[in-house]
C-alpha atoms as a PDB file:
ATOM      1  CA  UNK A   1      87.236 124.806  83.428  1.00  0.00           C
ATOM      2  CA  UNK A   2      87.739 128.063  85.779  1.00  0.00           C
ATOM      3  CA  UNK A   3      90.939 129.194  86.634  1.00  0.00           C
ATOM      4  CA  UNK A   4      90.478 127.902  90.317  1.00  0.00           C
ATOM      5  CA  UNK A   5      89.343 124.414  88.910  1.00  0.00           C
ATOM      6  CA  UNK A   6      92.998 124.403  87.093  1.00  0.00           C
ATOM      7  CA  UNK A   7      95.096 125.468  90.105  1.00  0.00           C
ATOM      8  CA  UNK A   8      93.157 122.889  92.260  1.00  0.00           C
ATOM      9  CA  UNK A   9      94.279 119.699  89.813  1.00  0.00           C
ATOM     10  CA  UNK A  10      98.201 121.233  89.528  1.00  0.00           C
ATOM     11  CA  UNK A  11      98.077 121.368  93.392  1.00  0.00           C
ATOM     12  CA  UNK A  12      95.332 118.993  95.233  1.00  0.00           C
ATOM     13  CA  UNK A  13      96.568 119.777  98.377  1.00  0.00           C
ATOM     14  CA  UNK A  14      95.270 123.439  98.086  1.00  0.00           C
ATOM     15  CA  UNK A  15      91.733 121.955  97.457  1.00  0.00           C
ATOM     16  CA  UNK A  16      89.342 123.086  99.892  1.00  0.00           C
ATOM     17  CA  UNK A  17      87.915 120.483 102.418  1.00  0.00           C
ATOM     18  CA  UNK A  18      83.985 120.273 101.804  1.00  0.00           C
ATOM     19  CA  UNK A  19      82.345 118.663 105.248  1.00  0.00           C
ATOM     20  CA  UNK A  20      79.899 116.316 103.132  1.00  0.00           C
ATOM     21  CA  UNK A  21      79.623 113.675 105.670  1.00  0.00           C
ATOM     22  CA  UNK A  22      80.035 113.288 109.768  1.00  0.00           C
ATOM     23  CA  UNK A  23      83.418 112.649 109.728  1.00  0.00           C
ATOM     24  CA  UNK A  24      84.409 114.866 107.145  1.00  0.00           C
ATOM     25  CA  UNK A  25      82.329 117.601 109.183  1.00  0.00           C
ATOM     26  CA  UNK A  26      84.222 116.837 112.211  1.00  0.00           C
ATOM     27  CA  UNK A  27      87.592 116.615 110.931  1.00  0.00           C
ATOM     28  CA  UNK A  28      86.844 120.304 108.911  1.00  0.00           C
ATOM     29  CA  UNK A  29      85.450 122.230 112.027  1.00  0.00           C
ATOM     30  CA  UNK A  30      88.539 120.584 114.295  1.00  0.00           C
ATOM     31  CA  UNK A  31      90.886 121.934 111.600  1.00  0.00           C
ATOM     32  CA  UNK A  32      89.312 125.132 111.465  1.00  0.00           C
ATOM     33  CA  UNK A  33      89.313 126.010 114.716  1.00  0.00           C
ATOM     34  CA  UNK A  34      92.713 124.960 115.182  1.00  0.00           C
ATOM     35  CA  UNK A  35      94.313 126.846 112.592  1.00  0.00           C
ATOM     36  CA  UNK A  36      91.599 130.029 112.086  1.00  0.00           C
ATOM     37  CA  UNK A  37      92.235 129.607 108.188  1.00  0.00           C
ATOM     38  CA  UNK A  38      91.254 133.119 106.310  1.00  0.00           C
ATOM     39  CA  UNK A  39      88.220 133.227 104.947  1.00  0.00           C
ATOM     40  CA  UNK A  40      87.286 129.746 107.217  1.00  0.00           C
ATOM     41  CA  UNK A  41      88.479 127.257 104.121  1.00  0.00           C
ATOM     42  CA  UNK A  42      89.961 124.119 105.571  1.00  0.00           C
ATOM     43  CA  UNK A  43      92.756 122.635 102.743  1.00  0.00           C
ATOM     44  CA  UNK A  44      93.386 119.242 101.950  1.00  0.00           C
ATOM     45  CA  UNK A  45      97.420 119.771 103.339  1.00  0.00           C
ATOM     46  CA  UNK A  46      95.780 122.291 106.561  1.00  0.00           C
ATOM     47  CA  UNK A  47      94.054 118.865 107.535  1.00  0.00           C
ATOM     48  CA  UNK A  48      96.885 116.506 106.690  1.00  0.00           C
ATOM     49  CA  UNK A  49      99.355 118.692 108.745  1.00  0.00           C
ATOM     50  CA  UNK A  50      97.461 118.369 111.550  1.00  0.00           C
ATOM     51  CA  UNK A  51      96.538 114.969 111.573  1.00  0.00           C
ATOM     52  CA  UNK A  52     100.565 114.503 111.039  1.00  0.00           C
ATOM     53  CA  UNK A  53     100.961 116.455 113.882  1.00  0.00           C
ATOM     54  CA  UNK A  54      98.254 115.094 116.246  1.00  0.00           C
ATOM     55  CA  UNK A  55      97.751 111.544 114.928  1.00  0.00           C
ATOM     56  CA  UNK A  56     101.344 110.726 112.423  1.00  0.00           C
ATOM     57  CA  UNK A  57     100.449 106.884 112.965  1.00  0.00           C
ATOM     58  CA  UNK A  58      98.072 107.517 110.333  1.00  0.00           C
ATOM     59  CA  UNK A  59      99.870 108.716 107.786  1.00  0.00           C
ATOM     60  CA  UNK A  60     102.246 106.694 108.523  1.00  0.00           C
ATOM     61  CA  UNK A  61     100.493 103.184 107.582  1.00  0.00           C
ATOM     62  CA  UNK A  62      99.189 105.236 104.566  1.00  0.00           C
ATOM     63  CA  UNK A  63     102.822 106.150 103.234  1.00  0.00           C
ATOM     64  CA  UNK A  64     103.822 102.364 104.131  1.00  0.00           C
ATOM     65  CA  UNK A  65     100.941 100.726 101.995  1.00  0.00           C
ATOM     66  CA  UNK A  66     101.343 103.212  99.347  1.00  0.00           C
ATOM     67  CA  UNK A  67     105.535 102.498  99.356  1.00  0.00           C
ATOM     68  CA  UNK A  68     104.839  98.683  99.250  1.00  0.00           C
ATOM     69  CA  UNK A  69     102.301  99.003  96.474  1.00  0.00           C
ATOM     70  CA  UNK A  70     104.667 101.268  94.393  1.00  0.00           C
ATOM     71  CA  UNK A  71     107.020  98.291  94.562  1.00  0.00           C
ATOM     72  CA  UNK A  72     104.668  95.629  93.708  1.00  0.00           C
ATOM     73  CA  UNK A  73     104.140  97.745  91.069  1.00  0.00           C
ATOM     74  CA  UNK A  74     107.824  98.228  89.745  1.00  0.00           C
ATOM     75  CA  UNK A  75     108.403  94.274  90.470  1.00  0.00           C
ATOM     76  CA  UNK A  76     105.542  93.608  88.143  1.00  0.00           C
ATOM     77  CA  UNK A  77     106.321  96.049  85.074  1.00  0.00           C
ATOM     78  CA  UNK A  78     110.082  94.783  85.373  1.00  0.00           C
ATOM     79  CA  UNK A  79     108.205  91.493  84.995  1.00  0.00           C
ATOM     80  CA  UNK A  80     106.249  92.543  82.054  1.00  0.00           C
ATOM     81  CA  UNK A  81     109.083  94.247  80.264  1.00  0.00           C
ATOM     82  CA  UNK A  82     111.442  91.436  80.923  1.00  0.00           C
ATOM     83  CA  UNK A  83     108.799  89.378  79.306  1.00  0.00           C
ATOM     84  CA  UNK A  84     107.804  91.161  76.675  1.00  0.00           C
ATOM     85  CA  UNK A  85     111.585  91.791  75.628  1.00  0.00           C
ATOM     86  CA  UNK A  86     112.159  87.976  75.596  1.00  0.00           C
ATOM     87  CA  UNK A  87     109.327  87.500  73.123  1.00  0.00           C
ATOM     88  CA  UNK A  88     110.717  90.467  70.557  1.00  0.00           C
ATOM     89  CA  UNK A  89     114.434  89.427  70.688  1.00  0.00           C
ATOM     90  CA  UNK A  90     113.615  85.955  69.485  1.00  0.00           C
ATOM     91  CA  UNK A  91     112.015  86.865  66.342  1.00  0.00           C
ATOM     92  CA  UNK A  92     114.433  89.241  65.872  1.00  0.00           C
ATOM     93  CA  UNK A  93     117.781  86.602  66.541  1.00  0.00           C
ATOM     94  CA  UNK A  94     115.662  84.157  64.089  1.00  0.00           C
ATOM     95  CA  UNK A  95     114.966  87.471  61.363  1.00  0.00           C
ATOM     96  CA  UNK A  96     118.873  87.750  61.921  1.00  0.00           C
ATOM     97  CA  UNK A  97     119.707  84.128  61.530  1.00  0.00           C
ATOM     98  CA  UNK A  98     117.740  83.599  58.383  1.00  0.00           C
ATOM     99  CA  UNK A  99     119.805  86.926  56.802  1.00  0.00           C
ATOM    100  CA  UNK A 100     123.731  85.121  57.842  1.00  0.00           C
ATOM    101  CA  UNK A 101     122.339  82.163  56.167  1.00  0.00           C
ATOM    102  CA  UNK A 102     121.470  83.951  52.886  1.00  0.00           C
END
């Protein structure tokens, strides 16, 4: 993996923009344009800052349906732990019960 690869995956919003469809193409020249990056490179946060700047209802129902799914998330491992504790404490009361008994 080259040492651009590496830097990419730490930070994702330094990844360049490729234009590999019609949209994409549109959004990367509008970006470019606007902000005269050096060496004409269009980010992933150049293009998020302006669509935050010029369009923030977007990001905004992105950030609420990615906040909502975060808690479904937490609901459902507090769930799952809560379960899963239930289900290892009873053996363990009954191990202990057995050993008062003896």
């Amino acid at each position: 993996m080259s040492e651009e690869q590496v830097k990419e995956l730490e930070n994702p919003l330094e990844q360049t923009v490729l234009p590999e469809g019609p949209l994409k193409h549109l959004l990367v020249d509008y970006v470019g344009n606007k902000l005269q990056p050096v060496g004409d490179q269009v980010t992933l946060e150049m293009l998020l800052t302006v669509i935050s700047e010029e369009f923030p209802e977007v990001l905004l129902v992105v950030a609420e349906e990615n906040f909502i799914r975060g808690y479904q998330q937490a609901m459902q491992d507090i769930n799952f732990m809560s379960t899963t504790q239930e289900k290892v404490v009873e053996p363990q009361e009954a191990l202990e019960a057995e050993i008062v008994d003896e």
